[in-house]
Protein backbone atom coordinates (compact mmCIF):
# COMPACT_ATOMS: atom_id res chain seq x y z
CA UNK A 1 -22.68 -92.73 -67.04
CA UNK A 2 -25.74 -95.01 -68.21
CA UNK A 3 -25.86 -98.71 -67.46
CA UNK A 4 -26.44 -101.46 -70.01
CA UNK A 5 -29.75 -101.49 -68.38
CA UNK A 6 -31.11 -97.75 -68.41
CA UNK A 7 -29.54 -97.69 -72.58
CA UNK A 8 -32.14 -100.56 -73.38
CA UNK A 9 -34.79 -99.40 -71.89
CA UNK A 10 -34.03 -95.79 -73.82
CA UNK A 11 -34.38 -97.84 -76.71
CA UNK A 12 -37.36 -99.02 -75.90
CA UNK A 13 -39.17 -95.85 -75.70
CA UNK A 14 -40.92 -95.06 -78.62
CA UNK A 15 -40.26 -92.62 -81.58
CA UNK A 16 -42.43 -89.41 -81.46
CA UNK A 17 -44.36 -90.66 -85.06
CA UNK A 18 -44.78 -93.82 -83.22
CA UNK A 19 -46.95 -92.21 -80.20
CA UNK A 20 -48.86 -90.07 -82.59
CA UNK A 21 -50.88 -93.46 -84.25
CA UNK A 22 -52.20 -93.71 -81.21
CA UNK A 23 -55.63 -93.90 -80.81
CA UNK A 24 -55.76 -91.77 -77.76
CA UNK A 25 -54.08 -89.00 -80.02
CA UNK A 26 -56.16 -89.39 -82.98
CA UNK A 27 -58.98 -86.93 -82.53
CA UNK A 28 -56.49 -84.41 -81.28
CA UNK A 29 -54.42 -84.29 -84.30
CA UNK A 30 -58.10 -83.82 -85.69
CA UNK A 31 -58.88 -80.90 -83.35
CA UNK A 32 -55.40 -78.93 -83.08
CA UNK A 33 -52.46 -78.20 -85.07
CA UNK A 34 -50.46 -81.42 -85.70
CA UNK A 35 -47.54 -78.82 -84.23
CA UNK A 36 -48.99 -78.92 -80.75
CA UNK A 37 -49.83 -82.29 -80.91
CA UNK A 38 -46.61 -83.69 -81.64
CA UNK A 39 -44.86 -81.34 -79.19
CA UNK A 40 -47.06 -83.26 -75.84
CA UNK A 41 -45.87 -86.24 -77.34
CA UNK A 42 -42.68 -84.94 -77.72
CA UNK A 43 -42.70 -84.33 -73.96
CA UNK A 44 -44.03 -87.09 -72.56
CA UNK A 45 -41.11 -89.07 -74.48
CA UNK A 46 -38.83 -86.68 -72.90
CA UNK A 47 -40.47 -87.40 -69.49
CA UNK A 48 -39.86 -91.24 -69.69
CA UNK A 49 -36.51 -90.57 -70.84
CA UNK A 50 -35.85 -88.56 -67.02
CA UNK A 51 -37.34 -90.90 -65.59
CA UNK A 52 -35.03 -93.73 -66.75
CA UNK A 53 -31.88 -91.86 -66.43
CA UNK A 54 -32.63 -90.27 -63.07
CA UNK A 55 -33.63 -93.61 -61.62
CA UNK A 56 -31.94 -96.98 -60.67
CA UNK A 57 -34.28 -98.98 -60.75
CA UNK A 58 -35.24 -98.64 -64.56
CA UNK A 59 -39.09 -98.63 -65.89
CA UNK A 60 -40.22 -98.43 -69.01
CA UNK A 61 -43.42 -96.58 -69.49
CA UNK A 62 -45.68 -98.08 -72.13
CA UNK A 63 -46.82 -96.46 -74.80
CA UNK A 64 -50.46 -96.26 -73.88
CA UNK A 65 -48.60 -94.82 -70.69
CA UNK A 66 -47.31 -91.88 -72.82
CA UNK A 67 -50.17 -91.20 -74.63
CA UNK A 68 -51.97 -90.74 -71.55
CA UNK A 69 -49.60 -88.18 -70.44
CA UNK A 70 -49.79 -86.67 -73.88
CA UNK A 71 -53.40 -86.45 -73.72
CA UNK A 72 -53.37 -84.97 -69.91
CA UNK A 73 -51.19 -82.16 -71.47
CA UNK A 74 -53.32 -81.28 -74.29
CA UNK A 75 -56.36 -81.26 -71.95
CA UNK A 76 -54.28 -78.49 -69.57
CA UNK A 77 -53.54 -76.61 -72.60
CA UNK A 78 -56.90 -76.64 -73.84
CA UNK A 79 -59.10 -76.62 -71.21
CA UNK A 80 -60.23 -73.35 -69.27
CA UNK A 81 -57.67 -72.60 -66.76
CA UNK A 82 -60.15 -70.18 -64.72
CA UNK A 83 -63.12 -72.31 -63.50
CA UNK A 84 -65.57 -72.54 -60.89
CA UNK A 85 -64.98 -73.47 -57.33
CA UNK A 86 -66.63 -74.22 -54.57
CA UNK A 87 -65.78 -72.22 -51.49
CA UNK A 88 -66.51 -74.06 -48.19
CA UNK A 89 -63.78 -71.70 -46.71
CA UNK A 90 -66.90 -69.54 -44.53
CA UNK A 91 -64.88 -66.44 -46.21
CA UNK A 92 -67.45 -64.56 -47.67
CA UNK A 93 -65.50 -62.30 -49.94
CA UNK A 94 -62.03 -64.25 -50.78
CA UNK A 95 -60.13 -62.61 -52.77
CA UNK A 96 -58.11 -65.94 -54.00
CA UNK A 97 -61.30 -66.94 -54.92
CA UNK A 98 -62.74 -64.15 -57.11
CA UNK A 99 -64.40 -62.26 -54.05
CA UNK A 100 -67.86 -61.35 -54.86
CA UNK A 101 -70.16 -64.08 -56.72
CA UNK A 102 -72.81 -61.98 -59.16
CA UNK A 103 -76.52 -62.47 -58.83
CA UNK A 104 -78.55 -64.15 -61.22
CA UNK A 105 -79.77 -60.84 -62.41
CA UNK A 106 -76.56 -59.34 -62.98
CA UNK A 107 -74.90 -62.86 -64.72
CA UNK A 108 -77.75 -62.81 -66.94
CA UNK A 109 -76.74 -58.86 -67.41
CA UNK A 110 -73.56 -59.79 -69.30
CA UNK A 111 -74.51 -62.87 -70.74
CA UNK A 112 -76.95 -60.35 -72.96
CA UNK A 113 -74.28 -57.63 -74.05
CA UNK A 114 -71.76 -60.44 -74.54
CA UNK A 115 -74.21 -62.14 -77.43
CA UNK A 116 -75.24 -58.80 -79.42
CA UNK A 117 -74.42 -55.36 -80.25
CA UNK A 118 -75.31 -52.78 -76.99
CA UNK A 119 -75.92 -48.79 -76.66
CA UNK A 120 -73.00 -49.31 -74.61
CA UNK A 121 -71.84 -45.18 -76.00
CA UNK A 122 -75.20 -44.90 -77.87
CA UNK A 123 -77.98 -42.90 -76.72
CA UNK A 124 -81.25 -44.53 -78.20
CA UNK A 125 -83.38 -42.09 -77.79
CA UNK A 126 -81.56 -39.17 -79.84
CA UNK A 127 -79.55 -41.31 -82.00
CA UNK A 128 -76.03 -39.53 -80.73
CA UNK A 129 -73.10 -40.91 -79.46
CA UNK A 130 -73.15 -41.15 -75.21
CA UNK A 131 -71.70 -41.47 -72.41
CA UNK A 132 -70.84 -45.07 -71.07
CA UNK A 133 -71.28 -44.21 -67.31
CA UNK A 134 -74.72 -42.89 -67.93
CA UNK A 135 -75.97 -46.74 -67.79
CA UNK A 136 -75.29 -46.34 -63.56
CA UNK A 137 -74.58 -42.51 -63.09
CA UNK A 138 -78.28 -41.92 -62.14
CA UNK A 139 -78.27 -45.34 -60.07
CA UNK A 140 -75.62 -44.59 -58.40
CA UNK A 141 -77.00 -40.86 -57.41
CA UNK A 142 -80.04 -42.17 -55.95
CA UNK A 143 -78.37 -44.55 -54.17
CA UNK A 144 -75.81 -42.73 -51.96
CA UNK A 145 -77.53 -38.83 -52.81
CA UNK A 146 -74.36 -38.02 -54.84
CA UNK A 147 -74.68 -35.43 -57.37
CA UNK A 148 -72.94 -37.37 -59.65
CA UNK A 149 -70.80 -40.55 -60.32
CA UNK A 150 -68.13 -42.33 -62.51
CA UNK A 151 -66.54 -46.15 -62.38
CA UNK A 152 -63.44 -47.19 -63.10
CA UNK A 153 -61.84 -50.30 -63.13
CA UNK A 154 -61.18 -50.67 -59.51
CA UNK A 155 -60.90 -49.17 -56.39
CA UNK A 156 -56.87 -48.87 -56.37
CA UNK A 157 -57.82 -46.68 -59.61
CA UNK A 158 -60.29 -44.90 -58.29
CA UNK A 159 -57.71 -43.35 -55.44
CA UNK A 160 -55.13 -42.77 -58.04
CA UNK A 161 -57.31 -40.98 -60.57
CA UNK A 162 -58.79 -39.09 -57.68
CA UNK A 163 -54.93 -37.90 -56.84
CA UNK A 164 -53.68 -37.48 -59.81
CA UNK A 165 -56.41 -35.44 -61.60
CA UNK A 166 -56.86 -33.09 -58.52
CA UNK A 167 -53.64 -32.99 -56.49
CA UNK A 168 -50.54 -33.57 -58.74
CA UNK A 169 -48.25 -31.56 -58.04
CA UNK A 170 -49.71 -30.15 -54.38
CA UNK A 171 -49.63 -31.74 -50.77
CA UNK A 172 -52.65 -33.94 -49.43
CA UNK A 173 -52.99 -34.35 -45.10
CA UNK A 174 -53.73 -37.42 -44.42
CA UNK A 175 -53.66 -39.14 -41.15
CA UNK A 176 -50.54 -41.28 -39.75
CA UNK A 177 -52.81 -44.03 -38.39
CA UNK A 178 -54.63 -44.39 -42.02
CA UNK A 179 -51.41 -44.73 -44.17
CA UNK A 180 -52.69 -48.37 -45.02
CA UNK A 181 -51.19 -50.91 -47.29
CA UNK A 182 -53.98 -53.25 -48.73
CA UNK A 183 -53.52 -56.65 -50.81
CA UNK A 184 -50.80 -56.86 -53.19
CA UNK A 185 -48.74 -54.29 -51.54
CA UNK A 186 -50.81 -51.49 -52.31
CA UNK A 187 -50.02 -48.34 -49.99
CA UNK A 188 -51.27 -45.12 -50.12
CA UNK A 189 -48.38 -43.83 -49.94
CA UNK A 190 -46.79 -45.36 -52.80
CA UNK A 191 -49.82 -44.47 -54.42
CA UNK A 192 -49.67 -40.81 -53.62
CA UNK A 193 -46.40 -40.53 -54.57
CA UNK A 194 -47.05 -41.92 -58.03
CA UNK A 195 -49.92 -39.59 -58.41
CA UNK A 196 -47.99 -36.65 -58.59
CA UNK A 197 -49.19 -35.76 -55.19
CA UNK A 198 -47.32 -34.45 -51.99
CA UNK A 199 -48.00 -36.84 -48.59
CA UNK A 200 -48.20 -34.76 -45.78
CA UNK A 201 -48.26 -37.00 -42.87
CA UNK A 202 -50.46 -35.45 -39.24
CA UNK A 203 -51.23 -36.72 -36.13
CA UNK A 204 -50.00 -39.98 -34.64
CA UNK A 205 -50.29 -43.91 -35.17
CA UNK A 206 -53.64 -43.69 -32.52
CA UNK A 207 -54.41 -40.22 -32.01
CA UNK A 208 -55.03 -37.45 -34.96
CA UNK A 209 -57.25 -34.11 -34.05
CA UNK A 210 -58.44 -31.81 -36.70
CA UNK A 211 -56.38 -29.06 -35.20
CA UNK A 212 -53.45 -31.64 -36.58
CA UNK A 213 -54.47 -30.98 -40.19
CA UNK A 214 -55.16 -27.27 -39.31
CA UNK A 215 -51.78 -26.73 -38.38
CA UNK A 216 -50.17 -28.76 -41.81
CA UNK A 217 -52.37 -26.33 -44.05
CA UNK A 218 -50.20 -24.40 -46.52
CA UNK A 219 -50.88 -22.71 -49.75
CA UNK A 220 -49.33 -25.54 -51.25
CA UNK A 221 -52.34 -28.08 -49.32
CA UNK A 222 -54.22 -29.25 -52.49
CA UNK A 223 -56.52 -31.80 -50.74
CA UNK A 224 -57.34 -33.30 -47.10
CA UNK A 225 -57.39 -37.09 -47.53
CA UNK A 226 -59.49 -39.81 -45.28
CA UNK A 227 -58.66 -43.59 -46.14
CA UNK A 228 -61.19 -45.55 -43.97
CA UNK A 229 -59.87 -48.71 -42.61
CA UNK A 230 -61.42 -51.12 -43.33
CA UNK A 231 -59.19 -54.09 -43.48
CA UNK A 232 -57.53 -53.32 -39.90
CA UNK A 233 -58.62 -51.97 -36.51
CA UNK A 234 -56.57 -49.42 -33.95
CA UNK A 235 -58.63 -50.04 -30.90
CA UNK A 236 -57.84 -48.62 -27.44
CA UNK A 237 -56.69 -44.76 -26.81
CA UNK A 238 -57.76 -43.16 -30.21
CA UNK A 239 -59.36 -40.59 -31.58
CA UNK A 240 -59.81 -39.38 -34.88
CA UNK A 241 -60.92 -36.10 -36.46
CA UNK A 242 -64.71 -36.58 -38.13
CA UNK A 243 -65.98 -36.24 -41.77
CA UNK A 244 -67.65 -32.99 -40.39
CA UNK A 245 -64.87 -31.57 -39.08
CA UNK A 246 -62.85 -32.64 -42.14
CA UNK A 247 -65.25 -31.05 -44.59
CA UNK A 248 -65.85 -27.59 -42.72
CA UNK A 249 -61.96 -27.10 -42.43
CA UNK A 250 -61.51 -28.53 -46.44
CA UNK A 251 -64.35 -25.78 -47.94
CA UNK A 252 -62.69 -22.95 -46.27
CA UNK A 253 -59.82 -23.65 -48.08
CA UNK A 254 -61.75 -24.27 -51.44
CA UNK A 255 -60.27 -27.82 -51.88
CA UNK A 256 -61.82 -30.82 -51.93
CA UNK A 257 -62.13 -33.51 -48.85
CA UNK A 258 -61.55 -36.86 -50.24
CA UNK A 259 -62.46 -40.54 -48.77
CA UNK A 260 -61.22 -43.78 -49.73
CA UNK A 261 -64.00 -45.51 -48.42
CA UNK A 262 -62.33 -49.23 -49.30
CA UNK A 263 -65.45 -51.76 -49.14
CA UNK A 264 -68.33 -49.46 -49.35
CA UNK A 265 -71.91 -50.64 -48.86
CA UNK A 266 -75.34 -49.72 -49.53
CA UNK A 267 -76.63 -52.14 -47.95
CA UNK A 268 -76.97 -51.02 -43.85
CA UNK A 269 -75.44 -54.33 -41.92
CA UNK A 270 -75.24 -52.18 -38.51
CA UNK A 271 -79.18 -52.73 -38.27
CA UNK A 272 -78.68 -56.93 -38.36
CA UNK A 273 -76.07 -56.23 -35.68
CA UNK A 274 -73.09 -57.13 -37.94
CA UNK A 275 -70.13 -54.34 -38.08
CA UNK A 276 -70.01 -50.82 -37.77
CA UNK A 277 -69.03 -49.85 -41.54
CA UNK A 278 -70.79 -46.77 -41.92
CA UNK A 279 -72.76 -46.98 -45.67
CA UNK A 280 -71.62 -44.53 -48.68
CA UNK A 281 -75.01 -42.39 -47.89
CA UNK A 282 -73.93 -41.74 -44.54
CA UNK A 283 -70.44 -40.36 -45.65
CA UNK A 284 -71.21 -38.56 -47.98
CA UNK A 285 -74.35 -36.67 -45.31
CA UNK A 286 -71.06 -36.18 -43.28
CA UNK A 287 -69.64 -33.70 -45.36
CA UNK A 288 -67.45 -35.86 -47.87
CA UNK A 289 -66.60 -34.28 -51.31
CA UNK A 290 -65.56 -37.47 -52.95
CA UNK A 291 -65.74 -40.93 -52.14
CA UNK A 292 -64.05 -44.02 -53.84
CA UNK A 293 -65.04 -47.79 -52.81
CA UNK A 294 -64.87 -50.90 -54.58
CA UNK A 295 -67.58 -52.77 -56.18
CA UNK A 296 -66.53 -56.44 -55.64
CA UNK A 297 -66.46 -56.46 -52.09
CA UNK A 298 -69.45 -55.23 -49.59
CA UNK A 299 -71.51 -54.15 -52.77
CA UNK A 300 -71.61 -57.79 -53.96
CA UNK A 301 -70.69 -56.69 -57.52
CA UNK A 302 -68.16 -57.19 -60.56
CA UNK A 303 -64.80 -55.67 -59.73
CA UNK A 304 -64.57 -51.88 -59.83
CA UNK A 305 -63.72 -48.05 -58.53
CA UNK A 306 -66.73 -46.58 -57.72
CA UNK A 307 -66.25 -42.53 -57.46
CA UNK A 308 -69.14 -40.49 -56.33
CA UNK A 309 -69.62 -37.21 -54.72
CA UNK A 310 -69.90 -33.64 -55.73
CA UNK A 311 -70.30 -32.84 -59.51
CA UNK A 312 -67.80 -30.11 -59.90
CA UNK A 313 -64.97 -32.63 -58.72
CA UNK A 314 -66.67 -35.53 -60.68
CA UNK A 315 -66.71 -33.45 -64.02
CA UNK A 316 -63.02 -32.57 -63.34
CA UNK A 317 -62.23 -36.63 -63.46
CA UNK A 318 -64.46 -37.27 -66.18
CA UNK A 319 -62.41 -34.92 -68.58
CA UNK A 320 -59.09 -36.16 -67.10
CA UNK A 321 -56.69 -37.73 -70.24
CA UNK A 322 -56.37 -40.41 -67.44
CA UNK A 323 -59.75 -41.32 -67.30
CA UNK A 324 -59.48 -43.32 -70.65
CA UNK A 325 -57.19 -45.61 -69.46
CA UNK A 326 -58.88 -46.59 -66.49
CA UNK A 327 -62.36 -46.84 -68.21
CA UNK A 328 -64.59 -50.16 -67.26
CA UNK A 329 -65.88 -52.40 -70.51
CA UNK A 330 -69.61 -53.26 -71.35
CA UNK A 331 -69.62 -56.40 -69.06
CA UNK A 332 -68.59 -54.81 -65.99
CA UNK A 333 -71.10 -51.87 -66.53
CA UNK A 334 -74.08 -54.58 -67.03
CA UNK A 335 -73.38 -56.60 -63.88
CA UNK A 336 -72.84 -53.46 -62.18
CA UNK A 337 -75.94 -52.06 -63.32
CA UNK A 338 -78.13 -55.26 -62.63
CA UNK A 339 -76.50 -55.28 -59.01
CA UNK A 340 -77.62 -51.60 -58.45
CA UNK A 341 -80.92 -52.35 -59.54
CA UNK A 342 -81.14 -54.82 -56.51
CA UNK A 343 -80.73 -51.67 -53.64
CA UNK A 344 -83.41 -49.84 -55.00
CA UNK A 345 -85.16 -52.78 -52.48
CA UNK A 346 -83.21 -53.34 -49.67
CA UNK A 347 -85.41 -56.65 -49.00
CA UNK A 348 -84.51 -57.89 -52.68
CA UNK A 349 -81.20 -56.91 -52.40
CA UNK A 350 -80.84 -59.05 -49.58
CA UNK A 351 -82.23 -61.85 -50.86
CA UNK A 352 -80.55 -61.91 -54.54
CA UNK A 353 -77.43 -60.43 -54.43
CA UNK A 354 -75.00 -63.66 -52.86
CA UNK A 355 -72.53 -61.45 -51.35
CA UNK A 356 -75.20 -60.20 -48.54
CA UNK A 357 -77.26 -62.99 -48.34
CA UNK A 358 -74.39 -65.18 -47.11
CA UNK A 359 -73.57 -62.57 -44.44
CA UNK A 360 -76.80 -62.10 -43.14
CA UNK A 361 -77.54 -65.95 -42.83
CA UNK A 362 -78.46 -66.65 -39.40
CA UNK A 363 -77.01 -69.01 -37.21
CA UNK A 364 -79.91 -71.58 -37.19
CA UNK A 365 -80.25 -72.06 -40.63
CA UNK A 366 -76.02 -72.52 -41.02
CA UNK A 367 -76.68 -75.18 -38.51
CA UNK A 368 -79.26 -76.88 -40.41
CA UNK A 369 -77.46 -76.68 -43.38
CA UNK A 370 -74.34 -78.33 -41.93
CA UNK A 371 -76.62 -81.47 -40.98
CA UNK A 372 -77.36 -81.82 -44.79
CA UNK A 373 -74.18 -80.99 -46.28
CA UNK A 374 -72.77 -83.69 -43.65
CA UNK A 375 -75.35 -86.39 -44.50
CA UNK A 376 -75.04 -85.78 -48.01
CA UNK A 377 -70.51 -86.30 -47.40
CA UNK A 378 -71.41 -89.32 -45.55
CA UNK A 379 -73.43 -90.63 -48.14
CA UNK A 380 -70.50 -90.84 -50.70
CA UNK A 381 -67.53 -91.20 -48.50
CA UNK A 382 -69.00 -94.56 -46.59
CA UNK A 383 -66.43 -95.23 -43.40
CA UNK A 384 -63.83 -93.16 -45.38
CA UNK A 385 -64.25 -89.95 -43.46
CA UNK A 386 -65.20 -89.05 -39.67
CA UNK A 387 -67.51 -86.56 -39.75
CA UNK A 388 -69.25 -84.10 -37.05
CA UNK A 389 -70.86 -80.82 -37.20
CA UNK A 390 -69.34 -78.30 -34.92
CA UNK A 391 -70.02 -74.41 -33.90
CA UNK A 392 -67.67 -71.96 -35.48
CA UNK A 393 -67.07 -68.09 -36.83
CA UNK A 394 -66.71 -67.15 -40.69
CA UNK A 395 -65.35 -64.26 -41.51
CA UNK A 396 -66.54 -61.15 -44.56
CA UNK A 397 -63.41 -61.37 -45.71
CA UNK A 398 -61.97 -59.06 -48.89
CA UNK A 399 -60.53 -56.44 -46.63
CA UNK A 400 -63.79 -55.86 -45.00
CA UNK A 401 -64.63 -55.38 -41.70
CA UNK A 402 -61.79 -56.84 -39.86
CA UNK A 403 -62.57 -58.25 -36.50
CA UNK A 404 -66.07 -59.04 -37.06
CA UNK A 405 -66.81 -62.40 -36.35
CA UNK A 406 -70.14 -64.29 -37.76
CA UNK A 407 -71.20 -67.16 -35.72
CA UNK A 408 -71.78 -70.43 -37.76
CA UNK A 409 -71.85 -74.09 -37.65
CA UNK A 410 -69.30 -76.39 -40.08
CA UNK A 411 -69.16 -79.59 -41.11
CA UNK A 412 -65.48 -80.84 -39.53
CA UNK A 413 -63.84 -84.07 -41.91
CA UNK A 414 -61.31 -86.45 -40.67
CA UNK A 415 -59.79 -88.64 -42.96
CA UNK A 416 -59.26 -92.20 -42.23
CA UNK A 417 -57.51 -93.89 -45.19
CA UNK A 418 -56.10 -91.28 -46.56
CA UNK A 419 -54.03 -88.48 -44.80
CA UNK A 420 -55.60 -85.05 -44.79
CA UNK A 421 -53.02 -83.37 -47.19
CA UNK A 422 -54.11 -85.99 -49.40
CA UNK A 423 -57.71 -85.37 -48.87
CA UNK A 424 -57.56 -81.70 -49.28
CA UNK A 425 -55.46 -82.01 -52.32
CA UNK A 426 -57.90 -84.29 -54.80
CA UNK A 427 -60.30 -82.24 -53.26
CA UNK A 428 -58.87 -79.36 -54.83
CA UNK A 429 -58.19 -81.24 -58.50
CA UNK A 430 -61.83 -82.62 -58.40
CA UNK A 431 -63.77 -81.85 -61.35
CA UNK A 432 -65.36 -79.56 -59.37
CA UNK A 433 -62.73 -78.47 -56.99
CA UNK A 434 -64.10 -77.57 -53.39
CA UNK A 435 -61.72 -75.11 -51.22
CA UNK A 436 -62.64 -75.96 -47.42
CA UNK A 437 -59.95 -74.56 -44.30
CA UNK A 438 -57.67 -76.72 -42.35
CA UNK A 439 -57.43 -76.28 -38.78
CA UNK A 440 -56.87 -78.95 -35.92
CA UNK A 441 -55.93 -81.96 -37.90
CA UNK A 442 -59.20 -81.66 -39.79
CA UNK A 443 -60.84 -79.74 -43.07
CA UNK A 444 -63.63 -77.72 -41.86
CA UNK A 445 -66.60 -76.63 -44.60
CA UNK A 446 -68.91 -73.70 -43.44
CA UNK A 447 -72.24 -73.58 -45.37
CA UNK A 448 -72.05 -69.87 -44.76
CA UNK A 449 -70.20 -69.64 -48.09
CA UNK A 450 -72.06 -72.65 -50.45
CA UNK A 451 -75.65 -72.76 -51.49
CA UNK A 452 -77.20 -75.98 -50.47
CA UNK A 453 -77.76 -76.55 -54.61
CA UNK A 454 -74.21 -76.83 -53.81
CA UNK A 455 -74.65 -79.62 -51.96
CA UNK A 456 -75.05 -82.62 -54.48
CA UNK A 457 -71.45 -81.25 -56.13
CA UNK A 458 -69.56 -81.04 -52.94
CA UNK A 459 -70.67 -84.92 -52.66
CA UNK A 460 -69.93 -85.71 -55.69
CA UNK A 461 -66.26 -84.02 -55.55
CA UNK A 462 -65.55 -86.32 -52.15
CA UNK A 463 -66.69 -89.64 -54.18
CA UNK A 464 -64.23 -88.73 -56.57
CA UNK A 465 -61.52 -87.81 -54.32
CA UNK A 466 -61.76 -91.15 -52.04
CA UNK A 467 -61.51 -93.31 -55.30
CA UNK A 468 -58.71 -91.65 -56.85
């Protein structure tokens, strides 16, 4: 039951017409449908009225009070609700975070298509209709010495298409210790069996000799299957049969030996010491038929399935019914293309494309660039904050190269007047928001993963944060 006390202050609350003279509403009744309007006022009405009830000791908000809530609602409705973020995480390649960040080259890309009309299926010269995948076929051939090459709209896609255009209804070996399961509970062999395709499992956990998949052949064998992996490591007494071996044994049987590469790179990161992930050239050298890899991880692109390899196979995807549905749109295609563009020179693509610059900073400059980033904190937070620089490891992140550790040197934030869940929090609902990583009672940044134009913005989002 209501007290005498909680059914005045309910009467107190004004009526939804009332709220809407506002002058905070005004110029949103201006820019929206009065509908929408009237509902967030609706609401925040509604919210006082919990509040009372649910609460003994009764408050009446004011009606500027409301308003303000009103307004806060419209704003969330209104307002983008994907935005930039700054990641001080030292992940290079989150995948909470959007995973790869473009180049200028390739943002500029789709700004272009997305203002005008493109030859996105239009071949200029001739004046015919086209192909859409001839904008990065040929880049992609001289890239990885594929004879030809397709995109789809990821790499998840990529392995499906593969197994459903070219193995439904027949078996594909694959090894025990590869049967991986990715993000988002993706496992190949969920995904095989949705293909169409038969899993045919060889070999053991560690330990898988070609004379495994030798044995499993059958006239029913439609495809031997490789998934590299690349977001785990089986270390210790192993062995594994190689892409030679693979592809010898796979042509005698006139089927096709297929790779799910994961990451893929172009890029060679065993000659800076960093990894062992061989690059798509180097697979394909090896004897692979087809390869699939992702374009928003190690390639430092826009999210796709990348599927290159030998052009009998490729031309049998291309005229798969399937291939529609997984088909990549104009912007993806640009960025894609403008981030190709940047291999054909190693050195540039090193230097422009974000994704491998950050993983091939060197430990000097990191530590440098914690100094600044720290005197720049200090600078807004005052006495607020403690705050060091200390050594530390990023990581590549994305499902790539697990284990790989990249020395670095982070700026390490204790809070003094606020608690660090607080801290981290406004932080987060900043204008800006900036993503760091707790660990030891303190929020670590790694410079690794922000651009020290970053810098000013990371300040600024801690001077908002401490006066909140």
């Amino acid at each position: 039951m209501t007290t005498k006390e909680q059914r005045e202050a309910l009467r107190r609350l004004p009526a939804v017409h009332e709220l809407l003279k506002r002058e905070e509403l005004i110029p949103w009744l201006e820019r929206l449908p009065r509908e929408w309007v009237t509902r967030a006022a609706g609401d925040a009405i509604a919210m006082g009225r919990r509040e009372i009830l649910e609460n003994e000791a009764v408050r009446v908000r004011s009606t500027a009070e409301l308003a303000a809530r009103a307004v806060v609602s419209l704003r969330r409705l209104t307002e983008p609700r994907l935005r930039p973020v700054l990641n001080g995480t030292g992940v290079v390649l989150h995948t909470n975070l959007g995973r790869a960040v473009l180049s200028e080259a390739a943002t500029e890309a789709v700004q272009r298509v997305a203002r005008s009309a493109s030859n996105l299926e239009f071949r200029l010269e001739e004046g015919v209709r086209g192909s859409r995948y001839d904008h990065v076929e040929d880049l992609l051939r001289r890239l990885t010495g594929a004879e030809a090459a397709m995109v789809v709209n990821n790499n998840a896609a990529a392995v499906f298409h593969v197994l459903q255009a070219l193995a439904r209804g027949k078996e594909v070996i694959v090894s025990r210790g590869q049967l991986v399961e990715i993000g988002g509970s993706f496992r190949v062999s969920e995904i095989m069996r949705e293909s169409g395709g038969r899993l045919v499992e060889v070999g053991t956990t560690n330990k898988t000799r070609i004379r495994d998949y030798e044995q499993a052949l059958t006239d029913e064998t439609g495809m031997l299957m490789k998934v590299h992996t690349s977001n785990f490591r089986i270390i210790g007494f192993t062995e594994e049969a190689s892409r030679h071996e693979l592809a010898t044994l796979a042509r005698k049987r006139d089927i096709p030996f297929f790779e799910d590469l994961g990451s893929g790179v172009l890029y060679d990161l065993k000659a800076h010491g960093i990894g062992d992930e061989p690059t798509v050239r180097e697979c394909l050298e090896e004897g692979a038929d087809l390869l699939s890899f992702s374009g928003d991880k190690l390639l430092g692109g826009p999210q796709a399935g990348i599927i290159v390899g030998k052009k009998s196979w490729i031309d049998r995807l291309k005229k798969n019914q399937l291939t529609r549905s997984l088909r990549v749109d104009k912007f993806t295609l640009a960025a894609l293309e403008a981030t190709l563009h940047h291999y054909l020179n190693p050195e540039e693509a090193a230097r422009e494309i974000p994704t491998l610059r950050q993983i091939l900073k060197e430990e000097g400059e990191l530590q440098s660039a914690a100094e600044q980033l720290a005197e720049r904190i200090r600078g807004a937070a005052g006495e607020a904050l403690g705050i060091e620089t200390v050594p530390a490891h990023s990581e590549v992140g994305g499902g790539s190269m697990p284990g790989v550790e990249l020395p670095t040197h982070c700026v390490a934030i204790t809070p003094r007047q606020i608690s660090l869940t607080q801290l981290e929090r406004r932080l987060r609902q900043a204008p800006v928001p900036v993503v760091g990583r707790v660990s030891q009672d303190r929020l670590f940044l790694d410079p690794r993963t922000l651009e020290e134009d970053d810098f000013s913005q990371v300040s600024d989002s801690f001077r908002y944060a401490l006066q909140i």
